[in-house]
N, C-alpha and C. Protein backbone atom coordinates (compact mmCIF):
# COMPACT_ATOMS: atom_id res chain seq x y z
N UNK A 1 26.91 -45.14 -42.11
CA UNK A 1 27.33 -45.90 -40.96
C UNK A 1 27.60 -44.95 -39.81
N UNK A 2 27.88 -45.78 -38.81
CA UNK A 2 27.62 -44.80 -37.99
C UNK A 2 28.82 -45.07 -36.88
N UNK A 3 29.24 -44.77 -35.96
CA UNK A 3 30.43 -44.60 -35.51
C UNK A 3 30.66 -45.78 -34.45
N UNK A 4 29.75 -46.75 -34.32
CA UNK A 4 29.72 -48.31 -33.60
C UNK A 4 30.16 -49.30 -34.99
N UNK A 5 30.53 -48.59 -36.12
CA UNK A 5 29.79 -49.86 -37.15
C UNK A 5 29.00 -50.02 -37.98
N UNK A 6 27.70 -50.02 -37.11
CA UNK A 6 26.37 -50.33 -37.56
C UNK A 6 25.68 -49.46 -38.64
N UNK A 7 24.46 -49.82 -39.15
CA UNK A 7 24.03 -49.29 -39.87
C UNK A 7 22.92 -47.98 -39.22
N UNK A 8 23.08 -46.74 -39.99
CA UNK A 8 22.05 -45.86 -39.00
C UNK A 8 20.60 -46.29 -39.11
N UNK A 9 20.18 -46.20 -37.79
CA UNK A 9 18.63 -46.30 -37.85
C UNK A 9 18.26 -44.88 -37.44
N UNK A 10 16.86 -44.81 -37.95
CA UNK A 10 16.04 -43.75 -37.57
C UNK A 10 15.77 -44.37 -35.93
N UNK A 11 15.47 -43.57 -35.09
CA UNK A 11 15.23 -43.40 -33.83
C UNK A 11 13.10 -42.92 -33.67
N UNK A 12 12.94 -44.33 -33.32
CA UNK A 12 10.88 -44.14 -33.57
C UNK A 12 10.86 -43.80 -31.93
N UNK A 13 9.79 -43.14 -31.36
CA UNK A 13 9.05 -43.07 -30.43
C UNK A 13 8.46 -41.11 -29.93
N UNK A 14 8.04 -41.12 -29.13
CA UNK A 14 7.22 -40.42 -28.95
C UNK A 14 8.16 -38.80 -28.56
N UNK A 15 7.78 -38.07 -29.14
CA UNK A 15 8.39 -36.72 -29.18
C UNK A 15 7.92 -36.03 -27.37
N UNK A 16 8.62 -35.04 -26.78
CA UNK A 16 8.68 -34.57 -25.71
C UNK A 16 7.11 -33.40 -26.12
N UNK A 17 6.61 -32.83 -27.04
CA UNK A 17 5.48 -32.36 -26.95
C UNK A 17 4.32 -33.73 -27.31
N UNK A 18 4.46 -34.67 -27.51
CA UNK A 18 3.71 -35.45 -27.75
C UNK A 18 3.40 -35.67 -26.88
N UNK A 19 4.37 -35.96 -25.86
CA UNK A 19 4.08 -36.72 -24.96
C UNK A 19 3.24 -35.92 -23.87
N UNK A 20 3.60 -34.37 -23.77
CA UNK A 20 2.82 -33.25 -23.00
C UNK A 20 1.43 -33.36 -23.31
N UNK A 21 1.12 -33.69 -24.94
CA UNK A 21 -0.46 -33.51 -25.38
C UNK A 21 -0.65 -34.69 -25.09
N UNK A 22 -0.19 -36.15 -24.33
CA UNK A 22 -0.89 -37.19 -24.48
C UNK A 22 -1.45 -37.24 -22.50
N UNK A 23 -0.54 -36.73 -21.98
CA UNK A 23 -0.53 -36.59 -20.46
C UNK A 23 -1.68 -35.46 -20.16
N UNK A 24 -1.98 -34.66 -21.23
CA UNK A 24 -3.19 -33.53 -21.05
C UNK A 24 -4.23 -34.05 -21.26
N UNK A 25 -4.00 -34.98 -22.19
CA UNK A 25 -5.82 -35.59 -22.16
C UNK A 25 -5.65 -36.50 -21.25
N UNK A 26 -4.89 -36.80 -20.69
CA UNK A 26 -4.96 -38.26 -19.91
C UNK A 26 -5.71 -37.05 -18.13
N UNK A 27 -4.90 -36.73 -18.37
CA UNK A 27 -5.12 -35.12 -17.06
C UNK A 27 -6.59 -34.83 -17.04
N UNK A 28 -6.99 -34.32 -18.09
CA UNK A 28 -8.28 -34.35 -18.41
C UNK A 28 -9.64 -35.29 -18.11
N UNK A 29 -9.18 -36.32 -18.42
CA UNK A 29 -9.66 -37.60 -18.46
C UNK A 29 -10.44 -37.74 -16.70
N UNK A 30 -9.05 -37.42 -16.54
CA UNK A 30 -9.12 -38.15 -14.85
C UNK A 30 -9.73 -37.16 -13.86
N UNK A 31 -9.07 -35.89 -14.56
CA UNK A 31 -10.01 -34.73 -13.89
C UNK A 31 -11.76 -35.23 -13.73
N UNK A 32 -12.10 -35.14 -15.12
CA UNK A 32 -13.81 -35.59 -15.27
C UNK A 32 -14.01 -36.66 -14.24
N UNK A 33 -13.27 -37.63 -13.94
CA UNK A 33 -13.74 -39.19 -13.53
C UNK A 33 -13.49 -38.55 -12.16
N UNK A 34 -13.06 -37.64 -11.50
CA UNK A 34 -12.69 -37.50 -10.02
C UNK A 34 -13.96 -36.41 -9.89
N UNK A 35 -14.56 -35.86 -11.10
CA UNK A 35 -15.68 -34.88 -10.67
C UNK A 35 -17.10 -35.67 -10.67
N UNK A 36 -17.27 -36.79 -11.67
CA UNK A 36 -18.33 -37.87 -11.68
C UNK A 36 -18.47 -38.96 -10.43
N UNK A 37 -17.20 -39.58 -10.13
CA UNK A 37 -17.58 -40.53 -9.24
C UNK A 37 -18.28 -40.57 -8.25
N UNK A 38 -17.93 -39.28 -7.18
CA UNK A 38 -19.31 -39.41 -6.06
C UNK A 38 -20.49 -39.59 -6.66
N UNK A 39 -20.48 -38.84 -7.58
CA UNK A 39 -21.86 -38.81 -7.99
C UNK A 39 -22.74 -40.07 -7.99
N UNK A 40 -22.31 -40.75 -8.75
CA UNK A 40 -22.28 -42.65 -9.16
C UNK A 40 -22.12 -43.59 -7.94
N UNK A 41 -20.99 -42.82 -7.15
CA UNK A 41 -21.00 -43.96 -6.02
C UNK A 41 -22.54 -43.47 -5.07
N UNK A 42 -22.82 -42.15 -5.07
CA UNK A 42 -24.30 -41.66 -4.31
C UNK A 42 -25.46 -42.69 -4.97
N UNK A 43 -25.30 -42.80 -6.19
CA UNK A 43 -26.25 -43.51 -6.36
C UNK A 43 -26.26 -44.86 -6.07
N UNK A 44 -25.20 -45.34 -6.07
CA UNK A 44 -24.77 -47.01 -6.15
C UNK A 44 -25.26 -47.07 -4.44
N UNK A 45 -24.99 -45.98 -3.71
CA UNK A 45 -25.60 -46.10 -1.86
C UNK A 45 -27.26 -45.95 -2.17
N UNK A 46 -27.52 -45.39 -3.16
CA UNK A 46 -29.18 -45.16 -2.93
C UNK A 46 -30.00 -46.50 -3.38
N UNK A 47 -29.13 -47.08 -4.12
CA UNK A 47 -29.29 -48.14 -4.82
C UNK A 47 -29.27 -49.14 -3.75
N UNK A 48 -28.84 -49.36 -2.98
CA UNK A 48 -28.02 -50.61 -2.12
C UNK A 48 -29.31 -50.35 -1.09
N UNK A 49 -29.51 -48.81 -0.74
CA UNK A 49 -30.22 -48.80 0.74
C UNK A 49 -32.03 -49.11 0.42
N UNK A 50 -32.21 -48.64 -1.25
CA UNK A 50 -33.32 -49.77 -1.35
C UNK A 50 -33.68 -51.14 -1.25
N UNK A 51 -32.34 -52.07 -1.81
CA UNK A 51 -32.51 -52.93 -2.19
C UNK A 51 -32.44 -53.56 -0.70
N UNK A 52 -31.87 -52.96 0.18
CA UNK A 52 -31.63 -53.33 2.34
C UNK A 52 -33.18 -53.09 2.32
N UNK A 53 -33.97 -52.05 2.32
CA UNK A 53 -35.41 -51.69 2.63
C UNK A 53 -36.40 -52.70 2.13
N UNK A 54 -35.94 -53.32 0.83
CA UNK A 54 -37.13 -54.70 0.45
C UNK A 54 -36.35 -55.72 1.00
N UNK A 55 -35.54 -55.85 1.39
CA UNK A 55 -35.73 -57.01 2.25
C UNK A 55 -35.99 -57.44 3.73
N UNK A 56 -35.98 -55.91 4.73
CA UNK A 56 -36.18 -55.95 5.62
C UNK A 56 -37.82 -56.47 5.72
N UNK A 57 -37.84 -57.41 7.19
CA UNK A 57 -39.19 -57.75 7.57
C UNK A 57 -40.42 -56.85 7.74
N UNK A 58 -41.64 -57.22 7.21
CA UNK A 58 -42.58 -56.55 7.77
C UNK A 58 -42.70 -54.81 7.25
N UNK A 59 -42.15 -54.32 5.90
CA UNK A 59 -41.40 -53.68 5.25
C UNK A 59 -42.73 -53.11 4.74
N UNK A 60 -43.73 -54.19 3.92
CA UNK A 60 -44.93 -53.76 3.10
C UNK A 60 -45.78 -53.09 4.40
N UNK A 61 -45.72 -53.34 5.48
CA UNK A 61 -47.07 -53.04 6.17
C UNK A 61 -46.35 -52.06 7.41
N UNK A 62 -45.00 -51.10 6.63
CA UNK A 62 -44.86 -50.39 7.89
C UNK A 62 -45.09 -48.81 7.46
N UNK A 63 -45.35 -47.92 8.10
CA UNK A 63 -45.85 -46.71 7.91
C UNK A 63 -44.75 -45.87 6.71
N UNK A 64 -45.55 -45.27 5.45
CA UNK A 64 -43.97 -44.64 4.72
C UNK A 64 -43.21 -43.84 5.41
N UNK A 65 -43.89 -43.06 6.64
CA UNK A 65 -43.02 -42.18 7.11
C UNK A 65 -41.47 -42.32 7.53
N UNK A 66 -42.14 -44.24 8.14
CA UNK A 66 -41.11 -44.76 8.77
C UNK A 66 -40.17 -45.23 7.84
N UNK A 67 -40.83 -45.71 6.36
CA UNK A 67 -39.92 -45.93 6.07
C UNK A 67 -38.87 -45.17 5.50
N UNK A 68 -39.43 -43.74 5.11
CA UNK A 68 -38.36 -42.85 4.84
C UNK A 68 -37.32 -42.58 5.25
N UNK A 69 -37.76 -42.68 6.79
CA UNK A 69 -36.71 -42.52 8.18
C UNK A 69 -35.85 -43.36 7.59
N UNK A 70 -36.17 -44.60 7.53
CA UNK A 70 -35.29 -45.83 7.68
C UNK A 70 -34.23 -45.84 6.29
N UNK A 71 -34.78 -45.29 5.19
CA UNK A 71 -34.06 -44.93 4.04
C UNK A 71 -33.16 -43.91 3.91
N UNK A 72 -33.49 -42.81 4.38
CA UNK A 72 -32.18 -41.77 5.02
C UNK A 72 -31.67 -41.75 6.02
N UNK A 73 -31.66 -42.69 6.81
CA UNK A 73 -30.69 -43.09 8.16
C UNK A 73 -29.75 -43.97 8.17
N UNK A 74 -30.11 -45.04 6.44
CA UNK A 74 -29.42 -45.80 5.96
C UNK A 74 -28.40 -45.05 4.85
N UNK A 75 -28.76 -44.02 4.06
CA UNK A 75 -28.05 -42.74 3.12
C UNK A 75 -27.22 -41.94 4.31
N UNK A 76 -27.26 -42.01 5.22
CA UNK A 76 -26.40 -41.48 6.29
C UNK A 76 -25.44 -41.83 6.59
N UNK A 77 -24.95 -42.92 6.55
CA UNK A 77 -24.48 -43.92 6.56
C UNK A 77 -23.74 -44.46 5.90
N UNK A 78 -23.56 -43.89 4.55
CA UNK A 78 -23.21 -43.71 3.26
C UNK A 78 -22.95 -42.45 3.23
N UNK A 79 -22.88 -41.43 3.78
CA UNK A 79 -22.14 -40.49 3.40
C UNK A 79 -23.24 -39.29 2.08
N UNK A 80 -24.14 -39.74 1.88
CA UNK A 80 -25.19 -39.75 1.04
C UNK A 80 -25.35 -38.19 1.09
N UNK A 81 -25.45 -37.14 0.50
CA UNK A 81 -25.64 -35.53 1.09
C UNK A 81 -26.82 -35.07 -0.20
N UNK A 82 -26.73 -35.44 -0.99
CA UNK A 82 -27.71 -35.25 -2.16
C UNK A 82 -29.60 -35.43 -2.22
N UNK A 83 -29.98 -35.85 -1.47
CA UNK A 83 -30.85 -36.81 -1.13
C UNK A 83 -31.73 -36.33 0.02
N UNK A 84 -32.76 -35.66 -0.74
CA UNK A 84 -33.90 -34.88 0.19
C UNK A 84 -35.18 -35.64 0.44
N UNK A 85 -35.76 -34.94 1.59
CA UNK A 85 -37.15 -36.15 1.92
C UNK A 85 -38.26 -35.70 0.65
N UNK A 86 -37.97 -34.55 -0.13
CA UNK A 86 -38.83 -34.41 -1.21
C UNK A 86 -38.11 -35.26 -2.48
N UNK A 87 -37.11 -35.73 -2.17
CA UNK A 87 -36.95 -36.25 -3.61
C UNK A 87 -37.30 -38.15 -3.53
N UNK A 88 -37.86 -38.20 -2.88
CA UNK A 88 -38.81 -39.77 -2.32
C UNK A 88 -40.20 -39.32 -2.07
N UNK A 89 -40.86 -40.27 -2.77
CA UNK A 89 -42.13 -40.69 -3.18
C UNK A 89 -42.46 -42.59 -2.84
N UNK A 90 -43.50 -42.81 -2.09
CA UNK A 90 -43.85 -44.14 -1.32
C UNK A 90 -45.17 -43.67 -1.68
N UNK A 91 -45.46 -45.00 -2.82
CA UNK A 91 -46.98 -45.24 -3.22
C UNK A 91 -47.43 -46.39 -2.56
N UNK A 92 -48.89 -46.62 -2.35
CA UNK A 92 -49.28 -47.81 -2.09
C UNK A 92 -48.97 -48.58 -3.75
N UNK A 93 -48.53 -49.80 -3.69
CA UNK A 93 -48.40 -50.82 -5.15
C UNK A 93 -49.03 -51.80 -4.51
N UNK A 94 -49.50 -53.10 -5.37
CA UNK A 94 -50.00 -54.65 -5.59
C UNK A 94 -49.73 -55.02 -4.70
N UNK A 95 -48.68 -55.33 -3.63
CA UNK A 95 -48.29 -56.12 -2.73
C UNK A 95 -47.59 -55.86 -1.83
N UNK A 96 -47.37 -53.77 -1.10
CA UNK A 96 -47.28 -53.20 -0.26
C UNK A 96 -46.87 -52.23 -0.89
N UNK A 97 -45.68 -51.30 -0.87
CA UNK A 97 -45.23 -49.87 -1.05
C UNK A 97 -44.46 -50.11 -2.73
N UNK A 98 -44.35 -48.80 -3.25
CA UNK A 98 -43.74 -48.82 -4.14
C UNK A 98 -42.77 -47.48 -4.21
N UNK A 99 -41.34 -47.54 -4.04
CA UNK A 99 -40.64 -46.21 -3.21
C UNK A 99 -39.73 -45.42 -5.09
N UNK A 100 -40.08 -44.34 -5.24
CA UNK A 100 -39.26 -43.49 -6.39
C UNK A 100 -38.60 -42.86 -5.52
N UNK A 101 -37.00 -42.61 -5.80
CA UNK A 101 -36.30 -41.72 -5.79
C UNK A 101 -35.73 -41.23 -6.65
N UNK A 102 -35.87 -39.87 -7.17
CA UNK A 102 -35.25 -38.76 -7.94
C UNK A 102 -34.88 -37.78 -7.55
N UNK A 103 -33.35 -37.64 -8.03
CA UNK A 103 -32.83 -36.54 -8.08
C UNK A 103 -31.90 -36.05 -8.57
N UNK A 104 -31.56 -34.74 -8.66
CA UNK A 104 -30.62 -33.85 -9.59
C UNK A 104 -28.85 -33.58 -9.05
N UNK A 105 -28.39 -33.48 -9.50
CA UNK A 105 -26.79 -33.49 -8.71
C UNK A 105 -26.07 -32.58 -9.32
N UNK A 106 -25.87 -31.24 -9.26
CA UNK A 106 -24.88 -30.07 -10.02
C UNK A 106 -23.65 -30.06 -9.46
N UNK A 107 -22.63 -30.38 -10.49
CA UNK A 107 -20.96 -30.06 -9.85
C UNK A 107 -20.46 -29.49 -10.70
N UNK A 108 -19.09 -28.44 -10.29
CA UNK A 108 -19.02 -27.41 -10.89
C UNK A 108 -17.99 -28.01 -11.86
N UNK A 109 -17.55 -27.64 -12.89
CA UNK A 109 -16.93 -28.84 -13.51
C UNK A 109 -15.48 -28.32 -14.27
N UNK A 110 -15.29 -27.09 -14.93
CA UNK A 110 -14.15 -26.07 -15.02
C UNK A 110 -14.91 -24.70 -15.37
N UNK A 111 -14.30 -23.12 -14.70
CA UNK A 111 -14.82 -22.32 -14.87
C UNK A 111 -16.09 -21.98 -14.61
N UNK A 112 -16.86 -21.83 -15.81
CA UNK A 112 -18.70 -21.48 -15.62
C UNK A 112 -19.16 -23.08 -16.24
N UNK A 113 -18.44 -23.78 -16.42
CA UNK A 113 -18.66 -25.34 -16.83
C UNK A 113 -19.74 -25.67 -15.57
N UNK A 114 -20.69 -26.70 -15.81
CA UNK A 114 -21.19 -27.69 -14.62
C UNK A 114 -21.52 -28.57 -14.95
N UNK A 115 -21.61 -29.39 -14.73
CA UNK A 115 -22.28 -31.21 -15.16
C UNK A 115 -23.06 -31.50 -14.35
N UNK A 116 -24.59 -32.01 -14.63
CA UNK A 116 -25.65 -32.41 -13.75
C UNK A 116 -26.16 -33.66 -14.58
N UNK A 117 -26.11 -34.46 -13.45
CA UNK A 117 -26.61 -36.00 -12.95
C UNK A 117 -27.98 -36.02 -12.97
N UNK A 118 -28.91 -36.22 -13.34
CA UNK A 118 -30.17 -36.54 -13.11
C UNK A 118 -30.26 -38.28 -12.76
N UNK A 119 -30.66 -38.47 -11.64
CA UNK A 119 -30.41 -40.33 -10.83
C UNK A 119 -32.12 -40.74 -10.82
N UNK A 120 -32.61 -41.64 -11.04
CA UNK A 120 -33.61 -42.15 -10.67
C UNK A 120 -33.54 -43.70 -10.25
N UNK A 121 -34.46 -43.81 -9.26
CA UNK A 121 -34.57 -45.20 -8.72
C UNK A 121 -36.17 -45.74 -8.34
N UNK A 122 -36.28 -46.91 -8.68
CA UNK A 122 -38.07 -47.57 -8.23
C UNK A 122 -37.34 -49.02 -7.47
N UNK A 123 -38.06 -49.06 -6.24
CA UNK A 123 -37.96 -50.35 -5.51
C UNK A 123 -39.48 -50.73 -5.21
N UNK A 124 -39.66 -51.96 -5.26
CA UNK A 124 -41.14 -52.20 -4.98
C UNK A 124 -40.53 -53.07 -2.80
N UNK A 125 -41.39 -52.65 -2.41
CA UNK A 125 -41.55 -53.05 -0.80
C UNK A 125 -42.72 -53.63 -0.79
N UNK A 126 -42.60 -55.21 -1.04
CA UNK A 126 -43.66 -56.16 -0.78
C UNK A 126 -43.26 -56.81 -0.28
N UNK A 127 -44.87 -57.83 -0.05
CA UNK A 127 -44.83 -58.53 1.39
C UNK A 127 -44.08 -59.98 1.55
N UNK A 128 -43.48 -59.87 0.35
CA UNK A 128 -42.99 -61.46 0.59
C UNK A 128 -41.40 -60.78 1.05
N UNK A 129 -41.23 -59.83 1.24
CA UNK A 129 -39.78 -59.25 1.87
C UNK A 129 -38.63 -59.56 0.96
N UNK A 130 -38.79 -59.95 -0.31
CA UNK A 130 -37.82 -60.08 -1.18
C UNK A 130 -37.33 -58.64 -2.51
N UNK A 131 -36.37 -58.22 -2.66
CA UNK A 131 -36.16 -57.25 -3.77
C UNK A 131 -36.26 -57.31 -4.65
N UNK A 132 -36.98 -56.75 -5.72
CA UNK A 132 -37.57 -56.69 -7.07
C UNK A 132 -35.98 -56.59 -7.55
């Protein structure tokens, strides 16, 4: 017994080093997710500024040059820094352009650590102005 009365209980919950090793992976955790996200959100803009490019008018029958322009002026815009005029490719396809973008993304990640992103994207730019 114990000096209220009562009967002693054991005392359950989480020890003061436990709790250090549970806040380190959590640390960890979040570290990684704050070194990945641009990455993901770059793509989620590369993603978006295709899917703006097939629907703009008159899209299948406009010069690729232009439309490159029009694809990294829209990645501009977005904050987009990854994203070179060599890493876009505009084929003729079935029913006007067919646009690849690829590319590579190195971030330094702890120490001599790095993590690289490899992103790819295909939008078809046809003439009915709607997004694949």
């Amino acid at each position: 017994m114990n000096i209220h009365g009562g009967i002693a209980r054991r005392q359950r919950g989480i020890t003061l080093l436990g709790f250090i090793i549970v806040m380190a992976v959590v640390g960890v955790f979040a570290y990684i997710g704050f070194k990945l996200f641009p990455m993901y959100q770059e793509y989620y803009a590369v993603k978006t500024a295709l899917k703006g490019l097939a629907n703009e008018p008159g899209i299948a029958t406009t010069d690729p040059a232009r439309i490159q322009q029009m694809f990294l002026r829209r990645l501009d815009m977005s904050y987009a820094q990854n994203i070179k005029k060599e890493h876009i490719k505009i084929e003729r396809g079935d029913a006007g352009w067919v646009m690849t973008v690829q590319y590579e993304v190195r971030r330094p990640m702890i120490a001599n650590l790095d993590v690289i992103g490899k992103f790819g994207a295909v939008q078809n730019l046809s003439r009915s102005g709607n997004a694949d």
